[in-house]
C-alpha atoms as a PDB file:
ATOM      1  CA  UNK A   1       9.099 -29.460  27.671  1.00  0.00           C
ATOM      2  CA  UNK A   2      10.984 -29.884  24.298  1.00  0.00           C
ATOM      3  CA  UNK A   3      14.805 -30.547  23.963  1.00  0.00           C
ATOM      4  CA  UNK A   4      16.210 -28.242  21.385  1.00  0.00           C
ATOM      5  CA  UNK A   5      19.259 -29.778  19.831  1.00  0.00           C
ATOM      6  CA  UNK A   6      21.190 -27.001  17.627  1.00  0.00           C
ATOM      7  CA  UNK A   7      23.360 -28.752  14.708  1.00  0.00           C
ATOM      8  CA  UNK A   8      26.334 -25.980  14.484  1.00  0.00           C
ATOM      9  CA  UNK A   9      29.276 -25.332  12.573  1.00  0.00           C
ATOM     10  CA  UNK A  10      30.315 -22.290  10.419  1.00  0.00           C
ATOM     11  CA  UNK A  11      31.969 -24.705   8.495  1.00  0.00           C
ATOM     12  CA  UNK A  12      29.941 -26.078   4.943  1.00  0.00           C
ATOM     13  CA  UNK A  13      30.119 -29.806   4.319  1.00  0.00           C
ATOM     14  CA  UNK A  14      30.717 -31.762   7.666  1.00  0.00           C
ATOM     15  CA  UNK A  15      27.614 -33.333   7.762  1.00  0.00           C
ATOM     16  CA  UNK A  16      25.339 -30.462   9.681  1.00  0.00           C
ATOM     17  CA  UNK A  17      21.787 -31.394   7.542  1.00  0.00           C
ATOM     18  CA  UNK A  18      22.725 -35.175   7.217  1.00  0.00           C
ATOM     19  CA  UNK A  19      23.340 -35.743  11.059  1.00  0.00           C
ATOM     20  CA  UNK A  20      19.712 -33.575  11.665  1.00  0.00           C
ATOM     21  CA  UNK A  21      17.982 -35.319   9.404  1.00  0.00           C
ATOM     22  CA  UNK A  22      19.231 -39.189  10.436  1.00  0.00           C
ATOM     23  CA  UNK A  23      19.233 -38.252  14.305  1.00  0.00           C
ATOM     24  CA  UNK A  24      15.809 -36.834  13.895  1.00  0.00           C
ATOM     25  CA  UNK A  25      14.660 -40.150  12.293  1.00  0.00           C
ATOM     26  CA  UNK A  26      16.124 -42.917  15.397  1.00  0.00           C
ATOM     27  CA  UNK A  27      14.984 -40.736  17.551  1.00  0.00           C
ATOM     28  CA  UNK A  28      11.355 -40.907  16.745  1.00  0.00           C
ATOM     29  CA  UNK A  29      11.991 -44.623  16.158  1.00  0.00           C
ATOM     30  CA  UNK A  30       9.521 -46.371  17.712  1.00  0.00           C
ATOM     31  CA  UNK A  31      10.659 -47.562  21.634  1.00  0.00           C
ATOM     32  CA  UNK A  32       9.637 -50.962  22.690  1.00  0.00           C
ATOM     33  CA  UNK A  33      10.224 -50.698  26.532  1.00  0.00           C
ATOM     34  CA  UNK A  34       9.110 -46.239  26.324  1.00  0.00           C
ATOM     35  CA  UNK A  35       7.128 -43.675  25.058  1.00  0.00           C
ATOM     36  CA  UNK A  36       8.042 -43.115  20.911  1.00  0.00           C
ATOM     37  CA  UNK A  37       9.272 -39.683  21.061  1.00  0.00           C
ATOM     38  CA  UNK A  38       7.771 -37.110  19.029  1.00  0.00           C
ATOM     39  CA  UNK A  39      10.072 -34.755  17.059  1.00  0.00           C
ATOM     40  CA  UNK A  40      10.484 -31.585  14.601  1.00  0.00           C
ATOM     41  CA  UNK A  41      13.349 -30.966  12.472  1.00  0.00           C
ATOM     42  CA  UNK A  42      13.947 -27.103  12.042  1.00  0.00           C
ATOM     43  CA  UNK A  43      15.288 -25.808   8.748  1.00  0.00           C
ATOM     44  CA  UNK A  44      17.497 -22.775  10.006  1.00  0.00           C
ATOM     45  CA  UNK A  45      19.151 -22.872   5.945  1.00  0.00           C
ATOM     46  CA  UNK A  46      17.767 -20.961   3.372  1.00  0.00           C
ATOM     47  CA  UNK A  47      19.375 -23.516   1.135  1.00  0.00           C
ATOM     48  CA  UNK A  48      16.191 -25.355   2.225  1.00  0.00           C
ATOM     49  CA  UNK A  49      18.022 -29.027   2.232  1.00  0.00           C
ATOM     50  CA  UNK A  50      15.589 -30.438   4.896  1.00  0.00           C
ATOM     51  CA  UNK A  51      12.896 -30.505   2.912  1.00  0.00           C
ATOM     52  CA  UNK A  52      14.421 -32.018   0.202  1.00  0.00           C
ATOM     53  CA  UNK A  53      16.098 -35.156   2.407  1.00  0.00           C
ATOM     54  CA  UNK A  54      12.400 -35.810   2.554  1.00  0.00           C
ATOM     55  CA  UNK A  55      11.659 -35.293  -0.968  1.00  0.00           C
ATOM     56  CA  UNK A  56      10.068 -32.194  -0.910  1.00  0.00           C
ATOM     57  CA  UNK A  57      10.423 -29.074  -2.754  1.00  0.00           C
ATOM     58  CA  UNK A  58      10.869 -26.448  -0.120  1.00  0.00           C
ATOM     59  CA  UNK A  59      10.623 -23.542  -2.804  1.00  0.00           C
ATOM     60  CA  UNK A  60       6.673 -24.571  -4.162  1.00  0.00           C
ATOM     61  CA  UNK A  61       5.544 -24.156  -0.790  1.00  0.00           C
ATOM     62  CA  UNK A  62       3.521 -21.212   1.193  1.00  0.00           C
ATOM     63  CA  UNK A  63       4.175 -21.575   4.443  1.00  0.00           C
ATOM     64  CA  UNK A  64       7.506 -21.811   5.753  1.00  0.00           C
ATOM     65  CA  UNK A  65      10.273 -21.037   8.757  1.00  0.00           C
ATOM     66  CA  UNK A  66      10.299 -17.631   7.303  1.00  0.00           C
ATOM     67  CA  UNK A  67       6.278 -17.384   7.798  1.00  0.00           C
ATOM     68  CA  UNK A  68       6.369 -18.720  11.268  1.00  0.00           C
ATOM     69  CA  UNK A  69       9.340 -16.454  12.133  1.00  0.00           C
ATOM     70  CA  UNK A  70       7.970 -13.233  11.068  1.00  0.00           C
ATOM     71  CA  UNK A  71       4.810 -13.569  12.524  1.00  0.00           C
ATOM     72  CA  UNK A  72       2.872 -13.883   9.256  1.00  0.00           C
ATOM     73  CA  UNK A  73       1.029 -17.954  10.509  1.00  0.00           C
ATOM     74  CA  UNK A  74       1.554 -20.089  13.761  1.00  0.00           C
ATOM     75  CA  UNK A  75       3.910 -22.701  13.494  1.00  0.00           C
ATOM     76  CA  UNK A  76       1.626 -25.298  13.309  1.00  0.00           C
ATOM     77  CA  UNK A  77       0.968 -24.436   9.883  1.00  0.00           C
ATOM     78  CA  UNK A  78       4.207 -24.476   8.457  1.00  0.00           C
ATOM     79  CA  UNK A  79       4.866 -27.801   9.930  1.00  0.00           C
ATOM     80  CA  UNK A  80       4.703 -31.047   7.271  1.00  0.00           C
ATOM     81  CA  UNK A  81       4.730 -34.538   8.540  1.00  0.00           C
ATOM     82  CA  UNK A  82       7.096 -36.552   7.151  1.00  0.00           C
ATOM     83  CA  UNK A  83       7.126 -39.916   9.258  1.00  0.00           C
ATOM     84  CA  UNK A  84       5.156 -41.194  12.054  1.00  0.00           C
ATOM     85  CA  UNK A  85       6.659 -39.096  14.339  1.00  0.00           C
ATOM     86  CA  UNK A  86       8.304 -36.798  12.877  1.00  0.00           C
ATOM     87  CA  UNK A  87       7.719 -33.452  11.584  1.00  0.00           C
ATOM     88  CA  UNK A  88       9.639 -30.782   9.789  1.00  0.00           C
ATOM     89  CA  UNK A  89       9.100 -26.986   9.775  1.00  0.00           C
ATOM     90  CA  UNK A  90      11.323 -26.326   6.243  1.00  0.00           C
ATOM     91  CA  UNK A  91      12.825 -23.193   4.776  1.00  0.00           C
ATOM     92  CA  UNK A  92      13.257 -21.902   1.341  1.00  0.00           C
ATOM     93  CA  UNK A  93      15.116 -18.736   0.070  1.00  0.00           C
ATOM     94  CA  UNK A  94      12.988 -16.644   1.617  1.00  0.00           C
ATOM     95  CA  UNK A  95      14.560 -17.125   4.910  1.00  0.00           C
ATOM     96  CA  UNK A  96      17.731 -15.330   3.483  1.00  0.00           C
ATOM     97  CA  UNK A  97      14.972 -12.193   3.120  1.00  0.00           C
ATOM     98  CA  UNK A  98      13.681 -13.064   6.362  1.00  0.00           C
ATOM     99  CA  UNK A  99      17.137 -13.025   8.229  1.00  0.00           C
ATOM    100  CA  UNK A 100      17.240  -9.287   6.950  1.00  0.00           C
ATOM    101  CA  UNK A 101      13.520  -8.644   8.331  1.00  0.00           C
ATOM    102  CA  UNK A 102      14.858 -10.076  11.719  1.00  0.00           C
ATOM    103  CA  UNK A 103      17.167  -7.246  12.442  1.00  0.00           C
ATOM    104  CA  UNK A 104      14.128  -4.592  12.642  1.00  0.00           C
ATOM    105  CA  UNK A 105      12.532  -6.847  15.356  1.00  0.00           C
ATOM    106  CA  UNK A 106      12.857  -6.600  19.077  1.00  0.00           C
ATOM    107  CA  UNK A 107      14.603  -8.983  20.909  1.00  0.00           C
ATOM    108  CA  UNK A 108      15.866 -10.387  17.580  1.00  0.00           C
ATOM    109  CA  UNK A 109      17.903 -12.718  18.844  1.00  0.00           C
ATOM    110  CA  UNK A 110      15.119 -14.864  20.653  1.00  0.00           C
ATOM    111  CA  UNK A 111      12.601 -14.422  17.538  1.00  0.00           C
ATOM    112  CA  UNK A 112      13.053 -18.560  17.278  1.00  0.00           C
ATOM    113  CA  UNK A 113      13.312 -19.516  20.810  1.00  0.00           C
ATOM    114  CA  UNK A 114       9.900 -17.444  21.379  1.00  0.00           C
ATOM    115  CA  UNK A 115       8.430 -19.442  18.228  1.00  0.00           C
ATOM    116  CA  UNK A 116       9.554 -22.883  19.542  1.00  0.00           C
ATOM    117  CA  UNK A 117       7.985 -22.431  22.741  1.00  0.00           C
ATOM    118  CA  UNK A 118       4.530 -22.901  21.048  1.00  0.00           C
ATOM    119  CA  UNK A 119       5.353 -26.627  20.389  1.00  0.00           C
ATOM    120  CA  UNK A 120       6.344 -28.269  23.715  1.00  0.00           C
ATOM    121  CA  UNK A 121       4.126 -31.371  22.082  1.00  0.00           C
ATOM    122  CA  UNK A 122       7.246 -32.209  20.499  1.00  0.00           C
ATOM    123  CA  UNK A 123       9.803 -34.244  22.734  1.00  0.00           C
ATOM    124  CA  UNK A 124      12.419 -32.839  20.633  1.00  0.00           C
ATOM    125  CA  UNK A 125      13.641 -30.212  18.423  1.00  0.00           C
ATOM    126  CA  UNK A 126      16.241 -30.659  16.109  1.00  0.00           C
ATOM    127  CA  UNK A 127      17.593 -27.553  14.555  1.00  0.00           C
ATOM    128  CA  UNK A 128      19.764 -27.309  11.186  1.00  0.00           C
ATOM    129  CA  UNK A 129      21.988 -24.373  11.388  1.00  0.00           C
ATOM    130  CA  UNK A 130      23.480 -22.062   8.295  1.00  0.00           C
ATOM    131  CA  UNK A 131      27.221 -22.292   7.772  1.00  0.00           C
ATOM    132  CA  UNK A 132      28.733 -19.192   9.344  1.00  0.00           C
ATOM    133  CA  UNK A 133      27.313 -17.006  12.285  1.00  0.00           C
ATOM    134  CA  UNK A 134      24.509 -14.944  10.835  1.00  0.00           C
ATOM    135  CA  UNK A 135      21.244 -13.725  13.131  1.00  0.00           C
ATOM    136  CA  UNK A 136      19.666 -17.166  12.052  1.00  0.00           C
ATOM    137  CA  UNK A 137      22.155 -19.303  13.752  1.00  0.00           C
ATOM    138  CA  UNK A 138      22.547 -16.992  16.504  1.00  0.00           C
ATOM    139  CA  UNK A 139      18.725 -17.742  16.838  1.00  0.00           C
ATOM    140  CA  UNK A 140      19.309 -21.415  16.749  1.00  0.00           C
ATOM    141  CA  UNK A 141      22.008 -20.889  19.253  1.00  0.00           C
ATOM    142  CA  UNK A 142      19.608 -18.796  22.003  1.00  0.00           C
ATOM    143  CA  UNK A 143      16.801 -21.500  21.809  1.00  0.00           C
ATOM    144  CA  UNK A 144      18.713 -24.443  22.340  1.00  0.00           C
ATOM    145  CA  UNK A 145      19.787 -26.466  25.275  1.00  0.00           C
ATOM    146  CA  UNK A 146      22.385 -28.301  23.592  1.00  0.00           C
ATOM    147  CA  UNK A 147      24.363 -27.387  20.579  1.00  0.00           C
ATOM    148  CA  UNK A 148      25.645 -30.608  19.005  1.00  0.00           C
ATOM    149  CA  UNK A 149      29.236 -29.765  16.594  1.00  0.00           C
ATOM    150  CA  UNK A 150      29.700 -32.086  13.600  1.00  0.00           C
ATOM    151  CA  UNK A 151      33.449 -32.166  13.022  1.00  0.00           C
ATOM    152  CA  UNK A 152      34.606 -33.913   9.840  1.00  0.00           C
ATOM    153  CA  UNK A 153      37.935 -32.709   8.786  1.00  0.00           C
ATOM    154  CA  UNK A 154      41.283 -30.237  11.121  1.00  0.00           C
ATOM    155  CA  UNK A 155      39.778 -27.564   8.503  1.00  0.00           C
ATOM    156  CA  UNK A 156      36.491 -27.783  10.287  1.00  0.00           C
ATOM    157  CA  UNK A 157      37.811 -26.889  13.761  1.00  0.00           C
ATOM    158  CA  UNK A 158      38.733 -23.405  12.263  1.00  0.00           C
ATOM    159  CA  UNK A 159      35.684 -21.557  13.234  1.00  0.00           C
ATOM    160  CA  UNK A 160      34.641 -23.558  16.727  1.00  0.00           C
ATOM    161  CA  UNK A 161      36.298 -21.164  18.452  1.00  0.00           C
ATOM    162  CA  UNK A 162      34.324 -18.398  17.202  1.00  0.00           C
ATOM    163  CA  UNK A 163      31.030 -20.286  17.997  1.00  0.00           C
ATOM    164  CA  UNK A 164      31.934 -21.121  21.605  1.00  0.00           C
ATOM    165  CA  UNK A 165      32.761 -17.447  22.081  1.00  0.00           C
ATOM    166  CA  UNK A 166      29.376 -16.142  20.568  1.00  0.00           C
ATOM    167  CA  UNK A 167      27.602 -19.006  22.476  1.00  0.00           C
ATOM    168  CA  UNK A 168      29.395 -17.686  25.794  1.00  0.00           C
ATOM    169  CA  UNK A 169      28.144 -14.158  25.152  1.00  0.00           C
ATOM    170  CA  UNK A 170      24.358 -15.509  24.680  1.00  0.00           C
ATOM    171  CA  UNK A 171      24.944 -17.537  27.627  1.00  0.00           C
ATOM    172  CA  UNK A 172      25.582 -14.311  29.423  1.00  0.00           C
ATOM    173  CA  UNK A 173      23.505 -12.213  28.056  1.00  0.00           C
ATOM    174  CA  UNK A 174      20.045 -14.493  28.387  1.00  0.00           C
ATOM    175  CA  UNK A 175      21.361 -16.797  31.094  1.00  0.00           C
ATOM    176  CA  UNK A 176      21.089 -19.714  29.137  1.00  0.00           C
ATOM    177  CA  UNK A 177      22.017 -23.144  30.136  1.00  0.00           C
ATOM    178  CA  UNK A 178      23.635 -24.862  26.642  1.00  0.00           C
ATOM    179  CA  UNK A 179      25.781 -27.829  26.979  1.00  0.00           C
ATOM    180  CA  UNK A 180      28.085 -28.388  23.973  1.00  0.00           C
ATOM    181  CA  UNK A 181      29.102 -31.810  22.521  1.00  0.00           C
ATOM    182  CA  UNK A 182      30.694 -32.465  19.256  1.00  0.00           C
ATOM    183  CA  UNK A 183      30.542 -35.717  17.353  1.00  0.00           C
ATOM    184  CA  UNK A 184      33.092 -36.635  14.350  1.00  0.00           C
ATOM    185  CA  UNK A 185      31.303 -37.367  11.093  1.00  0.00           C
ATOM    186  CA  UNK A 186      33.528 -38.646   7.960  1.00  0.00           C
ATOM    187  CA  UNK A 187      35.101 -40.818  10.146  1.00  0.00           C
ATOM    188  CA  UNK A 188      38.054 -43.480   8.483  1.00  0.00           C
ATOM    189  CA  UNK A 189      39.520 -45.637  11.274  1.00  0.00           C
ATOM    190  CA  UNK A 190      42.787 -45.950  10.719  1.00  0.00           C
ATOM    191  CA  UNK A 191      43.313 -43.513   8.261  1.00  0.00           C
ATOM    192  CA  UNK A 192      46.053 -40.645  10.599  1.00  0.00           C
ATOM    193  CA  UNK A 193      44.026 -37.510   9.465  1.00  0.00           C
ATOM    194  CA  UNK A 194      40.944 -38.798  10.926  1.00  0.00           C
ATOM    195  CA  UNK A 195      42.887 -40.820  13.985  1.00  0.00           C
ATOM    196  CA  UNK A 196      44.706 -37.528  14.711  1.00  0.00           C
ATOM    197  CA  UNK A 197      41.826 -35.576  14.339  1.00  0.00           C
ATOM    198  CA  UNK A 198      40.143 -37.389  16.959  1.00  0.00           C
ATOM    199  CA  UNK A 199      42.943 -37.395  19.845  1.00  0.00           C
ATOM    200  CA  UNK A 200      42.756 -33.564  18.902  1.00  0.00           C
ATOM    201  CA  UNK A 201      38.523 -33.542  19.688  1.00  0.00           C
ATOM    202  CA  UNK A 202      39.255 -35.757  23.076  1.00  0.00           C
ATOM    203  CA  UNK A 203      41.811 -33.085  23.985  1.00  0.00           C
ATOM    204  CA  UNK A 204      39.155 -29.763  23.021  1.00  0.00           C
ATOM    205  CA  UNK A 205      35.930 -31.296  24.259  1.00  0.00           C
ATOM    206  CA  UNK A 206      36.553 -33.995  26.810  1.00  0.00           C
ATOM    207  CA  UNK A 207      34.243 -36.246  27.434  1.00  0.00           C
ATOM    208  CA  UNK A 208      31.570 -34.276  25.595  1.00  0.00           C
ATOM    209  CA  UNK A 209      32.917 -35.474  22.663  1.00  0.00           C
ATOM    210  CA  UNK A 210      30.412 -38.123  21.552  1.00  0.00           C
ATOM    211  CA  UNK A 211      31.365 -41.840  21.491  1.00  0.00           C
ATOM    212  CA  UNK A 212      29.755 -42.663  18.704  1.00  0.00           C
ATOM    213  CA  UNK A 213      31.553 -41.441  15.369  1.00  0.00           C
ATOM    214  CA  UNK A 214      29.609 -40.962  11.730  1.00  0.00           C
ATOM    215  CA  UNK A 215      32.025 -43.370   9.478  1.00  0.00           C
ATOM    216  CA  UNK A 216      32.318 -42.096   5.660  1.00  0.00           C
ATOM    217  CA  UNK A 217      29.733 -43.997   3.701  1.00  0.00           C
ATOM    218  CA  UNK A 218      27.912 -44.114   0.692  1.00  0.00           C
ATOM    219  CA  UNK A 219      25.471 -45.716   1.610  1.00  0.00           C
ATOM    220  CA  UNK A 220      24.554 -41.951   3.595  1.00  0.00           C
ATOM    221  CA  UNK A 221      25.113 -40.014   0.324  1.00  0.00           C
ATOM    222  CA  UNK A 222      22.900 -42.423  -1.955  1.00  0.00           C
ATOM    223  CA  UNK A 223      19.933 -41.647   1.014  1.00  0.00           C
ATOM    224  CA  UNK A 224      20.373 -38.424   1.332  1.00  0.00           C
ATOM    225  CA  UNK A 225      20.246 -38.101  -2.689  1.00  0.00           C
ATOM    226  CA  UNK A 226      16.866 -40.313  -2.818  1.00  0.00           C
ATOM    227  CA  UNK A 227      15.568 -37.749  -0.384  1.00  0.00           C
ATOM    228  CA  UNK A 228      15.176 -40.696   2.606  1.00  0.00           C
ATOM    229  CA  UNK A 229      16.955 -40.811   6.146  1.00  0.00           C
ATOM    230  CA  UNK A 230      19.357 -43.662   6.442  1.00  0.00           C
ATOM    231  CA  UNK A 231      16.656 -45.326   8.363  1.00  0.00           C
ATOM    232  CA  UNK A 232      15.345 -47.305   5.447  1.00  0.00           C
ATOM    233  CA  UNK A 233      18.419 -48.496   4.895  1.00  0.00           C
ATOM    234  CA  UNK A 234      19.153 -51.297   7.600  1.00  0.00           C
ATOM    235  CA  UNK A 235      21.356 -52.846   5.857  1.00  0.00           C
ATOM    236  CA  UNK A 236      24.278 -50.594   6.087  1.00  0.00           C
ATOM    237  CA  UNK A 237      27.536 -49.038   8.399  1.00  0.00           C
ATOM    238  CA  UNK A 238      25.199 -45.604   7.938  1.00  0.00           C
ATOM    239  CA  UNK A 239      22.280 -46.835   9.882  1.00  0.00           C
ATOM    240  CA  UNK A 240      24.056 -48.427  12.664  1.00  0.00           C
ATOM    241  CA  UNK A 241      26.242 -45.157  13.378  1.00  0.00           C
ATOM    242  CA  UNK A 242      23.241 -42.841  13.376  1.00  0.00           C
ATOM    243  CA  UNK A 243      21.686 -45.866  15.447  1.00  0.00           C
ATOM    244  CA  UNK A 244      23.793 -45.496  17.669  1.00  0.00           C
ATOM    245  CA  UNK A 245      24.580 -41.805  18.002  1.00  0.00           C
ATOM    246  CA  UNK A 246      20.491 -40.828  18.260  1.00  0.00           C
ATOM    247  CA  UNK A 247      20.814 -43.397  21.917  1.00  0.00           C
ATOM    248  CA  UNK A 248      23.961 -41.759  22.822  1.00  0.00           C
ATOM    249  CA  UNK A 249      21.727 -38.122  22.736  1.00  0.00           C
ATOM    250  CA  UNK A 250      19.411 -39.754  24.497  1.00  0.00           C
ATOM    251  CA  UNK A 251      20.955 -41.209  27.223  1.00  0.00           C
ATOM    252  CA  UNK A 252      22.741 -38.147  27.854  1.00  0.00           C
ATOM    253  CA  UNK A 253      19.783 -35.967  27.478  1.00  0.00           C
ATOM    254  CA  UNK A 254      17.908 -37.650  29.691  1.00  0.00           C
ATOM    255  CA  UNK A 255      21.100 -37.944  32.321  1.00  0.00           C
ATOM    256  CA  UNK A 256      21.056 -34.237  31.750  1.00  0.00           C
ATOM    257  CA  UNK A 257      17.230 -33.947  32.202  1.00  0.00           C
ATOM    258  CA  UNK A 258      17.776 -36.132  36.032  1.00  0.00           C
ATOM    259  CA  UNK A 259      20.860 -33.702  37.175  1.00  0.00           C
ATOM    260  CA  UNK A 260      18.406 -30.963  36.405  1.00  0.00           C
ATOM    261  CA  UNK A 261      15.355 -31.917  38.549  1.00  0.00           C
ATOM    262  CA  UNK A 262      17.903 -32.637  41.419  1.00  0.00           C
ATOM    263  CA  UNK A 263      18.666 -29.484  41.431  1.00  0.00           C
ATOM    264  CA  UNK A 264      15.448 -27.793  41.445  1.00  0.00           C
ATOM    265  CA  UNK A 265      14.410 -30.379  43.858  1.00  0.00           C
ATOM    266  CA  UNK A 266      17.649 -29.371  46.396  1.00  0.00           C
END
């Protein structure tokens, strides 16, 4: 059974594609003491950025999210390889046309979550949300059993609430089990906005607020605008915060994974 990892905020700009894209990438990273982990990166954005953090031109192609969703191919073939590894199913404009399509369909809301199910080959399943809470994030938000918050800036807090409150009502509604963490991307240390910023997370989210932080680098921008994950560059802050944020997921994932077969088992 796939993990499905939701990367929320209704916030633009705090790092929602970036983190998907780079967490994607460690995680399929090649394990020497475990099985390499197979995984698909979800483009939930019309804006179609996934595709193009791997260099590819989202808009020239056929089959897309917005094919798979709609019923008009299987999943399998909108899905590119991009790395050993690692896949991504990407989205182009059309998904904006495809979000309207949705609301004529039953059980809208679980259109994705119905899709995903066809690819439990895939260890995990990263999904890139839209800013704001259309039917396409509330899609993202219905399949996924964790919904991961990238907080950069006290401006980016502004709509959390809103999210928790719609993910409560799904929750409810499809009796999901969704555990929320954020993680604070544009990090400065030492710098009081983002020092502040952080006793504020610790205070909203506890201890599922993610250790590791995503410091502000360039080395992260100049990757992302080469169209390659901060993988390929070792050499750099970038690499060994998404490093070490894809075996914090992990490790909690799997903790998550253990609590969960105890209580089956009891």
């Amino acid at each position: 059974m796939s993990t499905v990892i939701a990367i929320a905020n209704q916030k633009g700009g705090v790092g929602k594609t970036t983190t998907a894209v780079n967490l994607a990438s460690f995680l399929a990273q090649p394990q020497s003491n475990k099985k390499t982990a197979r995984v698909l990166v979800v483009d939930c954005d019309p804006q179609g950025h996934i595709g193009r953090s791997f260099a590819i031109d989202s808009n020239a192609l056929e089959k897309t999210l917005y094919s798979a969703l709609l019923g008009r191919c299987e999943p399998v073939e909108a899905i590119r390889e991009v790395r050993a590894n690692l896949d991504i199913l990407p989205a182009n404009r059309e998904l904006a046309i495809g979000e309207i399509e949705l609301r004529e369909v039953i059980n809208r809301e679980r259109r994705l979550r119905q899709m995903l199910s066809k690819l439990s080959v895939y260890d995990y399943i990263i999904i890139d949300c839209p800013p704001g809470l259309n039917l396409l994030t509330i899609n993202a938000l219905a399949a996924a059993q964790i919904v991961l918050i990238p907080v950069s800036t006290w401006l980016a807090l502004t709509g959390i609430g809103d999210l928790a409150e719609v993910l409560a009502e799904l929750v409810r509604e499809f009796n999901l089990n969704v555990t929320i963490y954020a993680v604070q991307t544009f990090f400065r240390s030492g710098v009081r906005e983002s020092e502040s910023l952080r006793e504020r997370l610790k205070s909203d989210f506890g201890s599922n607020l993610l250790n590791s932080t995503i410091n502000l680098n360039t080395a992260i921008s100049t990757a992302t605008a080469e169209g390659r994950p901060i993988i390929d560059y070792p050499n750099t802050a970038g690499y060994v915060d998404y490093a070490r944020l894809a075996k914090e997921v992990a490790t909690r994932v799997a903790k998550e994974d253990k609590a969960s077969r105890k209580i089956r088992k009891g």
